[in-house]
N, C-alpha and C. Protein backbone atom coordinates (compact mmCIF):
# COMPACT_ATOMS: atom_id res chain seq x y z
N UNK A 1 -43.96 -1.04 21.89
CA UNK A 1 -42.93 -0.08 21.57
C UNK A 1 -41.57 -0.47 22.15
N UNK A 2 -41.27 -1.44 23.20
CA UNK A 2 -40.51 -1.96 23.83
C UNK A 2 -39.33 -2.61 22.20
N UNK A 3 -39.70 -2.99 21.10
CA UNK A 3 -38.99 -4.01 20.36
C UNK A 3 -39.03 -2.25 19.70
N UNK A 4 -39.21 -1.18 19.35
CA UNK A 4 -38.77 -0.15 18.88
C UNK A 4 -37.68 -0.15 19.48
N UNK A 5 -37.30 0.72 20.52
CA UNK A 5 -36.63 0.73 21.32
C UNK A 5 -35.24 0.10 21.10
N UNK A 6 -35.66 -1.29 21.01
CA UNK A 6 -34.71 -2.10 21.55
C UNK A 6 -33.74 -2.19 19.63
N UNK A 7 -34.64 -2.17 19.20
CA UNK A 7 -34.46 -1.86 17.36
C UNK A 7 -33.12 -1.04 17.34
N UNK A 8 -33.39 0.46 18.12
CA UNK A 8 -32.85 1.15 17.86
C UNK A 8 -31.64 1.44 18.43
N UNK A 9 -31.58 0.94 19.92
CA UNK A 9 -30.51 0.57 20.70
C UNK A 9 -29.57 -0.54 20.37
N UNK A 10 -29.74 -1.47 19.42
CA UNK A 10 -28.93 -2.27 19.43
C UNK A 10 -28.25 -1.84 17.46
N UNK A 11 -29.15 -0.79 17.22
CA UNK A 11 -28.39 -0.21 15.96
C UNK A 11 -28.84 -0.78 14.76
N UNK A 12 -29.77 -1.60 14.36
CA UNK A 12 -30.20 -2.25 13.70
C UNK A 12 -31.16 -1.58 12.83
N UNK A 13 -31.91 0.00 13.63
CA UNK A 13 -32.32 0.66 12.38
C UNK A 13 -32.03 2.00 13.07
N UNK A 14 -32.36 3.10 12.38
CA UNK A 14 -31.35 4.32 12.90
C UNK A 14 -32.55 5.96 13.13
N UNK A 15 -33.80 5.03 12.59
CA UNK A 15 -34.72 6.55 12.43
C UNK A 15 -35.74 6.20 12.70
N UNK A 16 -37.21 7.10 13.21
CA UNK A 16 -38.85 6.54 12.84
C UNK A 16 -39.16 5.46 11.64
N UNK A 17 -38.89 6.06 10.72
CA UNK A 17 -39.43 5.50 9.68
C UNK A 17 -38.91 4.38 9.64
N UNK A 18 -37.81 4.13 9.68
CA UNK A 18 -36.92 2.46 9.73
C UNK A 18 -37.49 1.69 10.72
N UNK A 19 -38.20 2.54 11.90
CA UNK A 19 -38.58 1.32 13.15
C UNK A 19 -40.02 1.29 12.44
N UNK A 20 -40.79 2.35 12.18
CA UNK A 20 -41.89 1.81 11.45
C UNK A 20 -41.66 0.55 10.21
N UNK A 21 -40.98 0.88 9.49
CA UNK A 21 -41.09 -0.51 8.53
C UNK A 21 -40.58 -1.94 8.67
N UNK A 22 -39.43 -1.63 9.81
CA UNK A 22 -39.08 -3.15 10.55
C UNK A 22 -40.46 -3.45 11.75
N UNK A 23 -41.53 -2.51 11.86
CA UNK A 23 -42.87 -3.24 12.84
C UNK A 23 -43.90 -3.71 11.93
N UNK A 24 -44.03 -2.77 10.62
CA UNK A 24 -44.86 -3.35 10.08
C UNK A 24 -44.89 -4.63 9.30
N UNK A 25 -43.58 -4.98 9.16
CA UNK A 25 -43.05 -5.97 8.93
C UNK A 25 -43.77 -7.81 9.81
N UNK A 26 -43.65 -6.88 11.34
CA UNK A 26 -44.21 -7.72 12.22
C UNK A 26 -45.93 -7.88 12.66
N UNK A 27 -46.24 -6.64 12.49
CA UNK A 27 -47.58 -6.36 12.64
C UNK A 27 -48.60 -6.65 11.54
N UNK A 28 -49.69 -6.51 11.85
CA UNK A 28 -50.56 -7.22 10.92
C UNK A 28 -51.65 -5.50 10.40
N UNK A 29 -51.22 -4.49 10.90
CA UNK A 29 -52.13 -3.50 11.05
C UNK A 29 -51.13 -2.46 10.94
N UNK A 30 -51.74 -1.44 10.30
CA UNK A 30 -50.67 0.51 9.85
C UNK A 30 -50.07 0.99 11.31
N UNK A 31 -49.12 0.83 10.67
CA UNK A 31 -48.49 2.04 12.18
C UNK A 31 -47.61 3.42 11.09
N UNK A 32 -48.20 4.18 11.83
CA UNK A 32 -47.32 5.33 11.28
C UNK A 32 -46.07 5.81 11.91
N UNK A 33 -45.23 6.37 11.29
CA UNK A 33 -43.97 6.66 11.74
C UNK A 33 -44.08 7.97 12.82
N UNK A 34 -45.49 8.81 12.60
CA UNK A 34 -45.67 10.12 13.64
C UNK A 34 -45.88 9.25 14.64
N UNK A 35 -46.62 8.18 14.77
CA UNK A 35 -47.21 7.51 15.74
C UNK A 35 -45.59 6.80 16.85
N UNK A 36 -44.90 6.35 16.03
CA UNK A 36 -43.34 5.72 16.64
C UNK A 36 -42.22 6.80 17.08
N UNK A 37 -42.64 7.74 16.12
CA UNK A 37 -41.67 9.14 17.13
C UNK A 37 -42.63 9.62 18.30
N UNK A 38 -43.84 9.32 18.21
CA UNK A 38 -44.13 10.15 19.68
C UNK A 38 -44.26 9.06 20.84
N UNK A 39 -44.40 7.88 20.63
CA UNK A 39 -43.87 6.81 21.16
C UNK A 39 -42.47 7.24 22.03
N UNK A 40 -41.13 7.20 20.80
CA UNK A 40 -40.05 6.90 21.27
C UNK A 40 -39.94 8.11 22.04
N UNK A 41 -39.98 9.64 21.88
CA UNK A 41 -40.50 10.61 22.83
C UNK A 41 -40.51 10.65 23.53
N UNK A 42 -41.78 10.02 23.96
CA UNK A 42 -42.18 9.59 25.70
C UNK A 42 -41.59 8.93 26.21
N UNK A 43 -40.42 7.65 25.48
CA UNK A 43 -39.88 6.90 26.54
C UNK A 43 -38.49 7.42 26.85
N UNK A 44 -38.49 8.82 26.58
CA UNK A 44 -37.33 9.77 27.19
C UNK A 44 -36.28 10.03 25.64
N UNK A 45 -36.55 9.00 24.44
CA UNK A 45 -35.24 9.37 23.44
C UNK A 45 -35.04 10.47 22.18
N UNK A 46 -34.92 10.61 22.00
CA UNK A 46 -34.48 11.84 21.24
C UNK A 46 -33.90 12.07 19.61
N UNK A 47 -34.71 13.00 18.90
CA UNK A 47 -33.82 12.58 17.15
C UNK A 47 -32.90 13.61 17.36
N UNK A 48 -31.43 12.58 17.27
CA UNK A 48 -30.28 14.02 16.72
C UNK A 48 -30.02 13.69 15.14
N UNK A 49 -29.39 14.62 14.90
CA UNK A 49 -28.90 15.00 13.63
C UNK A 49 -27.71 14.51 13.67
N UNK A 50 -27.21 13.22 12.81
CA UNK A 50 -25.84 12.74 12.90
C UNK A 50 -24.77 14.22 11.81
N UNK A 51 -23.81 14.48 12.82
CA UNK A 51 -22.67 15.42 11.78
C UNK A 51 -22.41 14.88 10.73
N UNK A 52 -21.96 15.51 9.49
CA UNK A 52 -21.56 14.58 8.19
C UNK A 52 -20.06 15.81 8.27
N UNK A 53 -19.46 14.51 8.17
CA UNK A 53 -18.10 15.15 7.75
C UNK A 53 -17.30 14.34 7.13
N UNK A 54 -16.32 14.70 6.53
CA UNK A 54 -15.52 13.62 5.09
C UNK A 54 -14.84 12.80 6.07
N UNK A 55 -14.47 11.57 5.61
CA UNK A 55 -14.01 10.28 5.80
C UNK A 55 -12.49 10.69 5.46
N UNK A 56 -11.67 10.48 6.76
CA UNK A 56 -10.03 10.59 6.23
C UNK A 56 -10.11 8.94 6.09
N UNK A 57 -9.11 9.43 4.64
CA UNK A 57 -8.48 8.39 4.01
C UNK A 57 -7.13 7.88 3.90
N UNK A 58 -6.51 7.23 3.88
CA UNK A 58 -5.31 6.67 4.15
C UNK A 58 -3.97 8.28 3.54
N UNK A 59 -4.31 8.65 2.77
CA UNK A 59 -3.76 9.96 1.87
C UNK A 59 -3.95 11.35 2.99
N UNK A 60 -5.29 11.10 3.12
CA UNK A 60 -5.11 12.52 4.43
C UNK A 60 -4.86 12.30 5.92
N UNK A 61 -4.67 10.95 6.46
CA UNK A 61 -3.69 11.13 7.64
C UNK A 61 -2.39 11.09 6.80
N UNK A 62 -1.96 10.33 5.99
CA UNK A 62 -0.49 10.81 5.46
C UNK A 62 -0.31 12.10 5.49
N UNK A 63 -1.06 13.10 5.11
CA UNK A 63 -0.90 14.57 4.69
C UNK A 63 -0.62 15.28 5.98
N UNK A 64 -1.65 15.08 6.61
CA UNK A 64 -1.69 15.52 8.29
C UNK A 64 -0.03 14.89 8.94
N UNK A 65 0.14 13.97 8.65
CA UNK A 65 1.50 13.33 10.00
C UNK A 65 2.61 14.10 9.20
N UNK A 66 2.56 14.11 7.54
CA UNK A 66 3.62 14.86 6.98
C UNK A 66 3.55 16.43 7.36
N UNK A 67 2.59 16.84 7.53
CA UNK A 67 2.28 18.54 7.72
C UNK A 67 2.99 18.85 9.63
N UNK A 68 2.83 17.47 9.93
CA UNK A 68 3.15 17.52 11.46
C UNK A 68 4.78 17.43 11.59
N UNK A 69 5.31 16.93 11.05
CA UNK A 69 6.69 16.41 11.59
C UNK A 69 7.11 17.58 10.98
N UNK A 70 8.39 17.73 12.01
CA UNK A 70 9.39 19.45 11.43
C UNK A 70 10.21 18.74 10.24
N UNK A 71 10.62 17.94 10.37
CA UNK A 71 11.75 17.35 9.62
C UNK A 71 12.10 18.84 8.03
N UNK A 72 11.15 18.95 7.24
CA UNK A 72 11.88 19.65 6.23
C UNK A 72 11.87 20.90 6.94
N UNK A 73 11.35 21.70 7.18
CA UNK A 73 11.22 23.40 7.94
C UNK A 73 12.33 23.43 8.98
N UNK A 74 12.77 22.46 9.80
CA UNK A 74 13.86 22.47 10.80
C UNK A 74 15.15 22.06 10.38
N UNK A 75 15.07 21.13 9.08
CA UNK A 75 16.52 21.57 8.34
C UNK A 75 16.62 22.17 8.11
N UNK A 76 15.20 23.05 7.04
CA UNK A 76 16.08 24.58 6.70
C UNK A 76 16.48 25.63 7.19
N UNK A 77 15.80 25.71 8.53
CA UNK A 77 15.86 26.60 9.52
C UNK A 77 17.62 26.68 10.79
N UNK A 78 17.70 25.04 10.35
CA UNK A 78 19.57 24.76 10.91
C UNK A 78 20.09 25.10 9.88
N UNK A 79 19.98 24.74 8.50
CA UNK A 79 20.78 25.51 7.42
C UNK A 79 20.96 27.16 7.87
N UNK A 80 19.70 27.43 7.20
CA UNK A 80 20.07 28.87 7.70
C UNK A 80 20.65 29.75 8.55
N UNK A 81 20.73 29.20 9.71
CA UNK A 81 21.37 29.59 10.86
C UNK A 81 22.46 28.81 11.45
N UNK A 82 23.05 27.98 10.16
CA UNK A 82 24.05 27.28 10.43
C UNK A 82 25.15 26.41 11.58
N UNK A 83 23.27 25.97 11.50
CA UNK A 83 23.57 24.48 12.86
C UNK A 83 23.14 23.71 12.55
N UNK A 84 23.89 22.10 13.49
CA UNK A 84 23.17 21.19 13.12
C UNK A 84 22.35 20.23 14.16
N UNK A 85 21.86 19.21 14.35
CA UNK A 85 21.41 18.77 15.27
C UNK A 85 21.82 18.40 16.38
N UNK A 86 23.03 18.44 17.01
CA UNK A 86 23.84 18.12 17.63
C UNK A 86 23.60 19.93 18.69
N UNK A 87 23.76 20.86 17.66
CA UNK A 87 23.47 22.35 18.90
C UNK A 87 22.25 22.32 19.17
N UNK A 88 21.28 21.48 18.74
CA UNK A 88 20.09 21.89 19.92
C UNK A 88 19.39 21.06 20.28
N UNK A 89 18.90 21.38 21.56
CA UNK A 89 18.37 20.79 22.55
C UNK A 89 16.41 20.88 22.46
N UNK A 90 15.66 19.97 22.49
CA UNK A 90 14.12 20.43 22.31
C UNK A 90 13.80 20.03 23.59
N UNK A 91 13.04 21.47 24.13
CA UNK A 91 12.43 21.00 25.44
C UNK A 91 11.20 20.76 25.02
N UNK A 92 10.06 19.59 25.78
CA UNK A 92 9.21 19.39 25.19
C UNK A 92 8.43 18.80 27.11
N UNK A 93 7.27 19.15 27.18
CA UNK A 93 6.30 18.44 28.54
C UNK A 93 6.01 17.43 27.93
N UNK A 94 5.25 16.52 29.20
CA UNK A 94 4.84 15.37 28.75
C UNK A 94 3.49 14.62 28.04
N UNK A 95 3.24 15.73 27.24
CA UNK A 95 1.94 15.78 26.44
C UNK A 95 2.24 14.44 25.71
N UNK A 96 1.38 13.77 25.63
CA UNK A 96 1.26 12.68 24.66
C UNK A 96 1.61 12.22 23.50
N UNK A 97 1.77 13.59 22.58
CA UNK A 97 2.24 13.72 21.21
C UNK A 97 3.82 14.21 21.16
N UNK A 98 4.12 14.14 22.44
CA UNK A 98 5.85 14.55 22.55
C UNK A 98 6.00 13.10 22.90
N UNK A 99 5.50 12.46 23.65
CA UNK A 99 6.08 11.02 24.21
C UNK A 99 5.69 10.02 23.50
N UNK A 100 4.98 9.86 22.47
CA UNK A 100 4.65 8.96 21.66
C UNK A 100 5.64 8.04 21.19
N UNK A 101 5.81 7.03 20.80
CA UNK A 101 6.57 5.86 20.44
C UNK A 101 7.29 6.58 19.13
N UNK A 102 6.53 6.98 18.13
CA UNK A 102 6.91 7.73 16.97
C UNK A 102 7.60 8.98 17.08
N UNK A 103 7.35 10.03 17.89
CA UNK A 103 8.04 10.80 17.92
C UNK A 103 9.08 10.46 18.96
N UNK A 104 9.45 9.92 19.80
CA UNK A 104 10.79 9.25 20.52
C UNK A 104 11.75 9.04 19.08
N UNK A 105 10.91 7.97 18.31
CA UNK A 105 11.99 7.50 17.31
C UNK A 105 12.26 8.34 16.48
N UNK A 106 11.22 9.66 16.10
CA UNK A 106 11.74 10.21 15.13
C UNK A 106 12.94 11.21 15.86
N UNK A 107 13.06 11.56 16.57
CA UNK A 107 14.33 12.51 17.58
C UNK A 107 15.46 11.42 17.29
N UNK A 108 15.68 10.53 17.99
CA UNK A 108 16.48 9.58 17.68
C UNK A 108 17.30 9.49 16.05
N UNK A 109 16.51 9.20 15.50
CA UNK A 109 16.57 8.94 14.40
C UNK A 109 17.64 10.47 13.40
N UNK A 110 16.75 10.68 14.13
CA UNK A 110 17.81 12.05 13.60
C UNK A 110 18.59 12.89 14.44
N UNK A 111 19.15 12.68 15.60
CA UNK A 111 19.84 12.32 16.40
C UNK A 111 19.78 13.68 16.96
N UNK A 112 18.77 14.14 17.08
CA UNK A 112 18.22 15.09 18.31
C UNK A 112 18.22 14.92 19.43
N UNK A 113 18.78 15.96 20.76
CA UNK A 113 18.83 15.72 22.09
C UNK A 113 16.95 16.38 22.52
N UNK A 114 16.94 15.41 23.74
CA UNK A 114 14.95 15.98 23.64
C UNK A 114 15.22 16.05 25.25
N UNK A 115 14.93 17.20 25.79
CA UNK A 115 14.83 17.62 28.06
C UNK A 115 13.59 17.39 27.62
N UNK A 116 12.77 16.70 28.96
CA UNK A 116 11.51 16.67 29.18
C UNK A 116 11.34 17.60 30.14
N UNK A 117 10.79 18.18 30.08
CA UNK A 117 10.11 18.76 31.67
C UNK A 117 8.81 19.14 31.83
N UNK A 118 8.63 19.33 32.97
CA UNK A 118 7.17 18.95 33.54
C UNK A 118 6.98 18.47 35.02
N UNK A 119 6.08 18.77 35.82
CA UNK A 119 5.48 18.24 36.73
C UNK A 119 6.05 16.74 37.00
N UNK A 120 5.81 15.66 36.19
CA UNK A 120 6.08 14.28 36.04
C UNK A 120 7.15 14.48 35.91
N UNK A 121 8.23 15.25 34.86
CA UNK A 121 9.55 14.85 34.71
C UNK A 121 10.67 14.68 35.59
N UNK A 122 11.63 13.42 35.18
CA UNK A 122 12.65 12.77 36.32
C UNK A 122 13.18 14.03 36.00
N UNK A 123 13.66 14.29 34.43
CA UNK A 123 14.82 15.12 34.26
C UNK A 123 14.50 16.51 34.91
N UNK A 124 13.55 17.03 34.76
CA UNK A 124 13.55 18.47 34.95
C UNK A 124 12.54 19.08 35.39
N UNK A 125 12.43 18.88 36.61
CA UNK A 125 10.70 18.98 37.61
C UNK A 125 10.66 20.17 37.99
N UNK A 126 11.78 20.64 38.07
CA UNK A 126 11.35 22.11 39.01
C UNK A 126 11.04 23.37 37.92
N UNK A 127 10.13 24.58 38.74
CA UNK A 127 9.62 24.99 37.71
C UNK A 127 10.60 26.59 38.27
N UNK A 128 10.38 27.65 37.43
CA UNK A 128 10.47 28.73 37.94
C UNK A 128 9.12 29.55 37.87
N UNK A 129 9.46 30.83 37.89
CA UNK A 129 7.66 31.41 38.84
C UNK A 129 6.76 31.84 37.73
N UNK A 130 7.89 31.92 36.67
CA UNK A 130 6.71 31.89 34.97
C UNK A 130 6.38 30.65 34.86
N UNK A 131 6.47 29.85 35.56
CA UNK A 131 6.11 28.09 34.78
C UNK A 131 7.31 27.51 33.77
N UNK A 132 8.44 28.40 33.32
CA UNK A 132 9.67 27.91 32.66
C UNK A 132 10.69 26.58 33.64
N UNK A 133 10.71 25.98 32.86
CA UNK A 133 12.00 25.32 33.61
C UNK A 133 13.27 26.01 34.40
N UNK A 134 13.64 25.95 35.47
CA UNK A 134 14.33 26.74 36.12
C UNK A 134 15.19 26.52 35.61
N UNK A 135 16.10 25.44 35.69
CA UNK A 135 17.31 24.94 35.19
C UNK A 135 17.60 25.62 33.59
N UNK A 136 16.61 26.14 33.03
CA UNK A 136 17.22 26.44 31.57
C UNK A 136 16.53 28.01 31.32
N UNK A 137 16.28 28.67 32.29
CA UNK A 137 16.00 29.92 32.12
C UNK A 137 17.05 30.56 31.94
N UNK A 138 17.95 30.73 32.94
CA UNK A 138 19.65 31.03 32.83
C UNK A 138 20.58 31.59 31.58
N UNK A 139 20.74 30.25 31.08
CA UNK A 139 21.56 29.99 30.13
C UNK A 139 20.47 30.84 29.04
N UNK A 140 19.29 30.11 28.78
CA UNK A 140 18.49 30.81 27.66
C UNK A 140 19.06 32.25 27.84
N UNK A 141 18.18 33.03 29.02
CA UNK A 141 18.58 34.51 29.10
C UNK A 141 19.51 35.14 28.73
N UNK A 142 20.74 34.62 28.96
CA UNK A 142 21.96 34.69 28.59
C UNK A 142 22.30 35.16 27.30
N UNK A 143 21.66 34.36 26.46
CA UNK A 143 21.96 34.04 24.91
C UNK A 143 20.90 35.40 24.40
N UNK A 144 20.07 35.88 25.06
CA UNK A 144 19.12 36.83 24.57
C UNK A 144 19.40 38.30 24.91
């Protein structure tokens, strides 16, 4: 049962029945597949149920990164309220999907000012006692 095992660990077959027909292959005598699951069993492994879920395709991460970026909803939203990128400022922590190579360039690119703050941040470390950036509680309040 050792070359079961090892069958299945190195990915080469994926179920009982597959290690049964790659042994009988080798063997000269019936092995049953009840016989190789209670085998593999005992040597501690386990049948899961692989998830089936759809395959993204080149079209649905496009869909997803387009559904992600503000770009059309945040023009219309400066239209409407008749500003442009230049009046605002995006505060953003240093979550991964704010600091990404892509979203750096996309701010840039459209010539958005971006405060980091956060724990880590050079620009803007200190916190106030809600967890807001101190430095921009102020001014916000102000405006409200």
């Amino acid at each position: 049962m050792c070359h079961a095992i090892r069958l299945i660990n190195t990915g080469k077959v994926e179920n009982a029945v597959q290690v049964t027909k790659a042994l009988q292959d080798i063997k000269t005598h019936p092995i049953s597949s009840q016989t190789v699951c209670r085998h593999l069993k005992k040597s501690g492994m386990k049948a899961v149920v692989k998830k089936k879920c759809p395959l993204l395709f080149k079209r649905h991460r496009k869909e997803r990164l387009d559904f992600a970026i503000l770009e059309d909803e945040l023009q219309q939203s400066l239209e409407y309220f008749n500003k442009s990128p230049e009046d605002i400022l995006f505060q953003q922590d240093n979550d991964p999907k704010h600091t990404s190579r892509k979203a750096k360039n996309w701010f840039e690119d459209h010539d958005y000012e971006v405060m980091v703050t956060g724990a880590m941040s050079e620009q803007f470390p200190y916190r106030s006692m809600d967890g807001t950036p101190a430095l921009v509680c102020e001014p916000v309040t102000s405006q409200l």
